[in-house]
N, C-alpha and C. Protein backbone atom coordinates (compact mmCIF):
# COMPACT_ATOMS: atom_id res chain seq x y z
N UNK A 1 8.98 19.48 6.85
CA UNK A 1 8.80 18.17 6.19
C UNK A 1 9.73 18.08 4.97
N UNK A 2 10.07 17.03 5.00
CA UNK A 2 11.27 17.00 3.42
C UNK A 2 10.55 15.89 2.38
N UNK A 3 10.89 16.89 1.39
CA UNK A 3 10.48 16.00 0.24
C UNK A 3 10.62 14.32 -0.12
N UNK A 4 11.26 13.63 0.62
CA UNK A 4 11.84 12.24 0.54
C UNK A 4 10.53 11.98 1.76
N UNK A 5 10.35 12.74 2.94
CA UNK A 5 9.56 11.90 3.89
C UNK A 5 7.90 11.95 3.04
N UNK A 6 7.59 13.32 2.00
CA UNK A 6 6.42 13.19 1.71
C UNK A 6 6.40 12.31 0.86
N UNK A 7 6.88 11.75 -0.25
CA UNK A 7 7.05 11.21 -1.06
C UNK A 7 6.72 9.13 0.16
N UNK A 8 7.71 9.45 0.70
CA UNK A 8 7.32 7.97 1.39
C UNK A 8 5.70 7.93 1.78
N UNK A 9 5.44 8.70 2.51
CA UNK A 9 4.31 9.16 3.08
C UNK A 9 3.20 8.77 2.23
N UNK A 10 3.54 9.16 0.89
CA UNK A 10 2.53 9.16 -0.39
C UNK A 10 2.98 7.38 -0.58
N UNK A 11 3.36 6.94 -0.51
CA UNK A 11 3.76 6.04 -0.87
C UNK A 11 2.92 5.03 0.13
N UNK A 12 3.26 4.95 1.60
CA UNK A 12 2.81 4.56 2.35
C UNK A 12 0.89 4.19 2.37
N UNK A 13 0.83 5.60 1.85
CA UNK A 13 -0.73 5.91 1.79
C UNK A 13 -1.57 4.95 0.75
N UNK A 14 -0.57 5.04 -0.35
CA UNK A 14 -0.98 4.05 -1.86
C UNK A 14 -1.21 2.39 -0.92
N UNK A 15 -0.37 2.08 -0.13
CA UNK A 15 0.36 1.16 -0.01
C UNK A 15 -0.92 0.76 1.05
N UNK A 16 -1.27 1.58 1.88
CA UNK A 16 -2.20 1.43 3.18
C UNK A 16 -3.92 1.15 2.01
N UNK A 17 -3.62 2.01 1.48
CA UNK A 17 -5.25 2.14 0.36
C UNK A 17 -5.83 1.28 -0.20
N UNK A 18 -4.17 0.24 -0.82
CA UNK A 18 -4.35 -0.83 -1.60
C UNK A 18 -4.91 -1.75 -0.74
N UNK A 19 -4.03 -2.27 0.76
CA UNK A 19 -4.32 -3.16 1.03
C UNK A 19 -5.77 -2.81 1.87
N UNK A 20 -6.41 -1.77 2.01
CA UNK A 20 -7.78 -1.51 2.09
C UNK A 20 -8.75 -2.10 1.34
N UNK A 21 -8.26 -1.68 0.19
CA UNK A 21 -8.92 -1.72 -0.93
C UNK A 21 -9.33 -3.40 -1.07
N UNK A 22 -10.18 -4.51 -1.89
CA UNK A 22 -10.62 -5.39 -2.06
C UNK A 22 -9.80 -5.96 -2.92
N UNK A 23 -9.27 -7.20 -2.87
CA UNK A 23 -8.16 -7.91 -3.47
C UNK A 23 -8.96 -8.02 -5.02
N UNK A 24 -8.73 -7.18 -6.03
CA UNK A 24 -9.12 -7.39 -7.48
C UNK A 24 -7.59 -7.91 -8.10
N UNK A 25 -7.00 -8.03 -7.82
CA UNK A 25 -5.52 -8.03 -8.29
C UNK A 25 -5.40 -9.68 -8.30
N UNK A 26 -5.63 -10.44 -9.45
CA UNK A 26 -5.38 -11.85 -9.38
C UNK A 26 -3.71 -12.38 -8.71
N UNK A 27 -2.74 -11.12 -8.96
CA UNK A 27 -1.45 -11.53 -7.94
C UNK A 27 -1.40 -10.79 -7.32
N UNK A 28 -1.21 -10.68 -5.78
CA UNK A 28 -1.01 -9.72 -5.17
C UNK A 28 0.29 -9.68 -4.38
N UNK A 29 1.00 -9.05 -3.87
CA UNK A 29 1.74 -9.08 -2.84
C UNK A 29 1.83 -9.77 -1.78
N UNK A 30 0.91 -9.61 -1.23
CA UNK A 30 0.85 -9.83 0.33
C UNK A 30 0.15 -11.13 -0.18
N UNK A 31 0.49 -12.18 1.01
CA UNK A 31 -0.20 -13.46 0.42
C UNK A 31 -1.46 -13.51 1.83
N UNK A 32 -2.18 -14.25 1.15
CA UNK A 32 -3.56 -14.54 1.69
C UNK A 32 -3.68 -14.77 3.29
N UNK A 33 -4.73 -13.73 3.71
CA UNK A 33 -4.20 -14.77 5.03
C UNK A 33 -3.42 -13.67 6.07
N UNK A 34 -3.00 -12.66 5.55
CA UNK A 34 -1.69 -11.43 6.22
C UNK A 34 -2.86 -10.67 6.47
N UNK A 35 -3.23 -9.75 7.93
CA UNK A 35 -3.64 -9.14 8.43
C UNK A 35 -3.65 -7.37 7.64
């Protein structure tokens, strides 16, 4: 495994968690409505 793929990986994970996670974020990224 190389350090650039874990690093995405970690990244990915934040990224998967958030949009798990319950929209507390008055702006978010992803707009309303995106699966």
């Amino acid at each position: 495994m190389r350090p650039k793929s874990l690093n995405t990986n970690k990244q990915f994970l934040h990224r998967a968690l958030a949009a798990t996670l319950p929209d507390r974020k008055p702006k978010l990224k992803k707009p309303p409505g995106s699966p």
